[in-house]
C-alpha atoms as a PDB file:
ATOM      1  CA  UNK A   1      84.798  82.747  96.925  1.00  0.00           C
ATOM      2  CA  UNK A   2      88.282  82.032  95.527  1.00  0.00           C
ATOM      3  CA  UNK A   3      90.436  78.754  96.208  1.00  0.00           C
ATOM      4  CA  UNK A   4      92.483  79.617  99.447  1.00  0.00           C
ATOM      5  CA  UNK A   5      95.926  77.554  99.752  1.00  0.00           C
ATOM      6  CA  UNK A   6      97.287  76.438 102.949  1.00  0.00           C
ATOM      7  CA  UNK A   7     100.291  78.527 104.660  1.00  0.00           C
ATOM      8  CA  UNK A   8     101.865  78.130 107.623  1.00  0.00           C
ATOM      9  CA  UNK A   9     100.081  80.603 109.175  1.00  0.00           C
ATOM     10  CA  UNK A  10      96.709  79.814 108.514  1.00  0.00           C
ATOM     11  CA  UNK A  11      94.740  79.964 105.332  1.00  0.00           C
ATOM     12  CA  UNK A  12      95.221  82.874 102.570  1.00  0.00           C
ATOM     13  CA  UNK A  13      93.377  83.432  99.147  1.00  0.00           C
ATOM     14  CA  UNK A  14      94.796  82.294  96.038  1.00  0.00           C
ATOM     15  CA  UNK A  15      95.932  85.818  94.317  1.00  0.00           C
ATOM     16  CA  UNK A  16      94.472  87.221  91.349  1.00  0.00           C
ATOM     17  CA  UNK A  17      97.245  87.389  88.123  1.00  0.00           C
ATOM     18  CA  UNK A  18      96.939  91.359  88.762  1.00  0.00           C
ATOM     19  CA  UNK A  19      97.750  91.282  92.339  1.00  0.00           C
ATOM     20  CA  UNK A  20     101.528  92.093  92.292  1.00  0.00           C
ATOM     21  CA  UNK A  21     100.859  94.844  89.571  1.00  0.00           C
ATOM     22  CA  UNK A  22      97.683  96.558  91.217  1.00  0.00           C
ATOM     23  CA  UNK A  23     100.031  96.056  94.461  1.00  0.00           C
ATOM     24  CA  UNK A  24     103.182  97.852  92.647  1.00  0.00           C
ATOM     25  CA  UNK A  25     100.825 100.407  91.561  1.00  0.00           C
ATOM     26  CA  UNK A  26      99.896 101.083  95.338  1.00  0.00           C
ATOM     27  CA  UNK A  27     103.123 101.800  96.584  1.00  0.00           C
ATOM     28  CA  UNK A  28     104.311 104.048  93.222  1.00  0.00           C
ATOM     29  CA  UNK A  29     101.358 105.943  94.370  1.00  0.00           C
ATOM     30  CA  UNK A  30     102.957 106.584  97.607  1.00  0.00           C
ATOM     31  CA  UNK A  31     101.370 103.778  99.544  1.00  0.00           C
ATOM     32  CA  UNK A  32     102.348 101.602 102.759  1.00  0.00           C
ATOM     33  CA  UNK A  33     101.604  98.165 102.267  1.00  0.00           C
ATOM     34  CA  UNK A  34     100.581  97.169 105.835  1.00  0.00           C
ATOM     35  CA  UNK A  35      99.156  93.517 104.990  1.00  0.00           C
ATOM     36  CA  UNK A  36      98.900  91.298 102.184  1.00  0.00           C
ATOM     37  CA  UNK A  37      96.724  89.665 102.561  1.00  0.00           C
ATOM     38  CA  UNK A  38      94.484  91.612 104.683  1.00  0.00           C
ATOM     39  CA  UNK A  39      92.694  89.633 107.384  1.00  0.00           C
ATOM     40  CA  UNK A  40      88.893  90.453 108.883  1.00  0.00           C
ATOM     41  CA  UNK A  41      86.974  88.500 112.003  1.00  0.00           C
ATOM     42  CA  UNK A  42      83.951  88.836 112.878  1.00  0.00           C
ATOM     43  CA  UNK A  43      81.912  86.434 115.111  1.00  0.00           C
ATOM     44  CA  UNK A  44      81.733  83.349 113.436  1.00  0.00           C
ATOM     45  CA  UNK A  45      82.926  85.140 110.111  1.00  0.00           C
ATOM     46  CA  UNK A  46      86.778  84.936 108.867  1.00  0.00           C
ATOM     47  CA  UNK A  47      87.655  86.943 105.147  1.00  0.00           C
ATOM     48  CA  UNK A  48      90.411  88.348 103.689  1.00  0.00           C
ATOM     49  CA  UNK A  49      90.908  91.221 101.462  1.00  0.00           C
ATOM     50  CA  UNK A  50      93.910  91.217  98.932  1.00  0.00           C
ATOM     51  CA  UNK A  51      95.587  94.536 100.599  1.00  0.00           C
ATOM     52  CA  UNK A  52      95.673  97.109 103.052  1.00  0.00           C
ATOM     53  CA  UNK A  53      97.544  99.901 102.593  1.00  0.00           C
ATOM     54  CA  UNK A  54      98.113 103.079 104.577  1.00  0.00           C
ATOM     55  CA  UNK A  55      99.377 106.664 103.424  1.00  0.00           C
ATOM     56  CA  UNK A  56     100.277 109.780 105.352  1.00  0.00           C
ATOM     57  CA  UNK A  57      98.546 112.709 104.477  1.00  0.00           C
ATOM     58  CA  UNK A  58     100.780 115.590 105.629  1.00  0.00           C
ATOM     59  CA  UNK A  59      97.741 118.300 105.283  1.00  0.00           C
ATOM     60  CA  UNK A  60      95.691 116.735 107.847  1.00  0.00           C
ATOM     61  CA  UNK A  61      98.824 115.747 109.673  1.00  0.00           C
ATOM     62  CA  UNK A  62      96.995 112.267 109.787  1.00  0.00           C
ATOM     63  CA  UNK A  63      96.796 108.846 107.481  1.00  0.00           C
ATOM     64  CA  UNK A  64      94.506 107.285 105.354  1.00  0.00           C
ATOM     65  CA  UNK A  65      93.434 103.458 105.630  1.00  0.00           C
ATOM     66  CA  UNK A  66      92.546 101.028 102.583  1.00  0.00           C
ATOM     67  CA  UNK A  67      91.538  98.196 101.941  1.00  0.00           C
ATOM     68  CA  UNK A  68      91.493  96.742  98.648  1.00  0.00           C
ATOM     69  CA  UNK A  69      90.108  93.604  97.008  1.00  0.00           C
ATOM     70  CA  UNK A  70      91.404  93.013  93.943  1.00  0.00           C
ATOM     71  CA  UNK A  71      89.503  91.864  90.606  1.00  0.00           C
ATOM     72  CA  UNK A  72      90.443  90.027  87.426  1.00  0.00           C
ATOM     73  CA  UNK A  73      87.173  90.137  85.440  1.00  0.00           C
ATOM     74  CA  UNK A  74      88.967  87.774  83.004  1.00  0.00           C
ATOM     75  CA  UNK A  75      86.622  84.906  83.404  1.00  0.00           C
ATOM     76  CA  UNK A  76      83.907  82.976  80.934  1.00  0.00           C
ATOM     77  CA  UNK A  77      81.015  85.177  82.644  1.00  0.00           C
ATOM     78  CA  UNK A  78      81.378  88.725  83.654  1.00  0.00           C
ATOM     79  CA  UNK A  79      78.237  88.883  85.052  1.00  0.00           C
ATOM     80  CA  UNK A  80      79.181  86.226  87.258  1.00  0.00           C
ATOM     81  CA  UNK A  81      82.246  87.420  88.541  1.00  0.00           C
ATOM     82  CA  UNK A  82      80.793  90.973  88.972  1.00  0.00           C
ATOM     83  CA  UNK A  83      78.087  89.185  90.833  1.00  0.00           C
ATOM     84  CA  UNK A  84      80.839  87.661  93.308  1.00  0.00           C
ATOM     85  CA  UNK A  85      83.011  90.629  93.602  1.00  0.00           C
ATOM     86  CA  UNK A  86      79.649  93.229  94.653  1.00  0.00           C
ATOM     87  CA  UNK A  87      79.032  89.888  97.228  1.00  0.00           C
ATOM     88  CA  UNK A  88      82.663  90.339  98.687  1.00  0.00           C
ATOM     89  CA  UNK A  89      82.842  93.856  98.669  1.00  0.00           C
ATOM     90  CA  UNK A  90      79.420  94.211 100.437  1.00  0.00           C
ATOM     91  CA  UNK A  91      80.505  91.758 103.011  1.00  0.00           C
ATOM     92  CA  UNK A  92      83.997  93.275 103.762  1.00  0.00           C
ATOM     93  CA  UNK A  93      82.337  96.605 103.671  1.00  0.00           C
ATOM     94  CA  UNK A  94      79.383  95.456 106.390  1.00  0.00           C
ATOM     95  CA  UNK A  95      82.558  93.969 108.496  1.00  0.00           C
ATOM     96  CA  UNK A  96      85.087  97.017 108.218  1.00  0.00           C
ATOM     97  CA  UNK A  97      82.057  98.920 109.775  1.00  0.00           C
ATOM     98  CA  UNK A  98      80.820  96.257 112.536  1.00  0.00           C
ATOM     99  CA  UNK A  99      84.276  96.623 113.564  1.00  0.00           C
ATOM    100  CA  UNK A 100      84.481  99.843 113.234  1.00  0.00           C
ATOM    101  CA  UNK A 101      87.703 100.120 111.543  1.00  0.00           C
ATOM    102  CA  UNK A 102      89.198 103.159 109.979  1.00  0.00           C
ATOM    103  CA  UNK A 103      89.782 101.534 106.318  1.00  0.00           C
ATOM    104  CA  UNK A 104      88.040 102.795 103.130  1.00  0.00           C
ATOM    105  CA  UNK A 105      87.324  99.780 101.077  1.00  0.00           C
ATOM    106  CA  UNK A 106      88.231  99.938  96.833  1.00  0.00           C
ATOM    107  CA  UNK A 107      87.874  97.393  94.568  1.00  0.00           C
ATOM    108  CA  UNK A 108      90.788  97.174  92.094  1.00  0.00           C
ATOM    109  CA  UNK A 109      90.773  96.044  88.384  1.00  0.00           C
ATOM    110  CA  UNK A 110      93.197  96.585  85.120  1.00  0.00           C
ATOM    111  CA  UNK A 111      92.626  99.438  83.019  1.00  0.00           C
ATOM    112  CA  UNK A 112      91.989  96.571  80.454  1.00  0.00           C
ATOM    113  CA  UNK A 113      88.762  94.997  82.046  1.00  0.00           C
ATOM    114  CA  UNK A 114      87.717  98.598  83.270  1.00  0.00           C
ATOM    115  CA  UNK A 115      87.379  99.766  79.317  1.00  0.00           C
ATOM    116  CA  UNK A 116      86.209  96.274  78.272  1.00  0.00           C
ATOM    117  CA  UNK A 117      83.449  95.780  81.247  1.00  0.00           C
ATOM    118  CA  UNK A 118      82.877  98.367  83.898  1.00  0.00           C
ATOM    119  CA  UNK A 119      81.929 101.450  81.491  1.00  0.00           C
ATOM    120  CA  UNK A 120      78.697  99.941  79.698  1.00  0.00           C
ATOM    121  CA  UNK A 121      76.043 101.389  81.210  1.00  0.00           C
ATOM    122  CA  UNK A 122      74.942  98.317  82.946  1.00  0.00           C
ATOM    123  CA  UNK A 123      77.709  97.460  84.924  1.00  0.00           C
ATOM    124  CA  UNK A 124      78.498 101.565  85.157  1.00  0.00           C
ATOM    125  CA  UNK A 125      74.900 102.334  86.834  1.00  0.00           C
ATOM    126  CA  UNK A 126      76.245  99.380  89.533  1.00  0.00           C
ATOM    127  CA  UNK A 127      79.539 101.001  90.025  1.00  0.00           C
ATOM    128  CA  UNK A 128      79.071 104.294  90.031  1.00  0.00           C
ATOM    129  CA  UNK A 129      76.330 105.176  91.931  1.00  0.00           C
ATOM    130  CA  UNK A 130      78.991 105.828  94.860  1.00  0.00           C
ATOM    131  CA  UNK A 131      78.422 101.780  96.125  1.00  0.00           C
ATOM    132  CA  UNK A 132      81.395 100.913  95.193  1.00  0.00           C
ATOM    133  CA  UNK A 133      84.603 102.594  95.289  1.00  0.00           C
ATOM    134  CA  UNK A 134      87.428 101.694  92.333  1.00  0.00           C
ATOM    135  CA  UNK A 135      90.788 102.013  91.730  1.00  0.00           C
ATOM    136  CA  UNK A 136      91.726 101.370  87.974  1.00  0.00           C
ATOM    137  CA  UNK A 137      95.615 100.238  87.314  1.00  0.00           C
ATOM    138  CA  UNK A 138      97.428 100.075  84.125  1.00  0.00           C
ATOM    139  CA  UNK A 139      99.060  96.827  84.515  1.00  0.00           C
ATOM    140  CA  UNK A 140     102.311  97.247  81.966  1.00  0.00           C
ATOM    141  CA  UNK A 141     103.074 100.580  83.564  1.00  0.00           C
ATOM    142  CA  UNK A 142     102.015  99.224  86.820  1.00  0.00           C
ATOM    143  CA  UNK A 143     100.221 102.710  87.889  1.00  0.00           C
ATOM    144  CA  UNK A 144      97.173 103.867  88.917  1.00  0.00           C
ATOM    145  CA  UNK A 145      95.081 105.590  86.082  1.00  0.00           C
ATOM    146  CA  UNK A 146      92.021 106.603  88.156  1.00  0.00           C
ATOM    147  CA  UNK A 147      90.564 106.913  91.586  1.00  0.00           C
ATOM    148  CA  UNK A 148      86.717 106.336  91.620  1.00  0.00           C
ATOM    149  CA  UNK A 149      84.475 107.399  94.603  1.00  0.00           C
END
């Protein structure tokens, strides 16, 4: 799990270098930032996402929930950092359910990393098998490129 710095409030993760780009990219997108970070108990278990975000969706007179953990993949091993973002995502995902909140959970990465790592067919057949929901941000234009279910 990443280094978390002390705050006055409590303890927060150390942000990825992406997070105030894949957060800009949000809210061009029409999103509500509603926490940042975003902060899950349950039992004896305390995590926090990068984001949640909310938007209204006027057809079904309603909103829509997310939560999103961001990822660098700029590391020495991308097989170890995929390895540690499918752990987080899994265990946010388990928690968001065991306490039954509304929030659909993405995993956000640069458009970079996305061409470089997450379309071989390994990583791909993890990804896209509808486990693991994406959202893919170009980082210079600071905009999302795709939406993967």
């Amino acid at each position: 799990m990443r280094t978390l710095l002390r705050a006055e409030e409590g303890w927060v993760p150390q942000r990825d270098s992406i997070h105030e780009a894949v957060r800009n990219a949000l809210i061009r997108d029409g999103w509500t930032i509603t926490a940042d970070p975003f902060s899950m108990r349950y039992e004896e278990l305390r995590v926090m996402a990068d984001l949640a975000a909310e938007k209204s969706l006027l057809a079904e007179r309603g909103t829509e929930s997310i939560v999103v953990e961001i990822k660098t993949f700029g590391g020495r091993s991308f097989v170890r950092e995929l390895e540690m973002a499918l752990g987080q995502y899994f265990l946010y995902e388990r928690i968001l359910k065991r306490l039954q909140l509304p929030h659909k959970l993405y995993l956000a990465t640069s458009q970079i990393a996305y061409d470089a790592f997450l379309v071989a067919d390994g990583a791909r057949a993890m990804l896209h098998d509808g486990m693991v929901s994406l959202i893919v941000v170009n980082l210079e234009q600071e905009r999302v490129t795709q939406w993967i279910d």
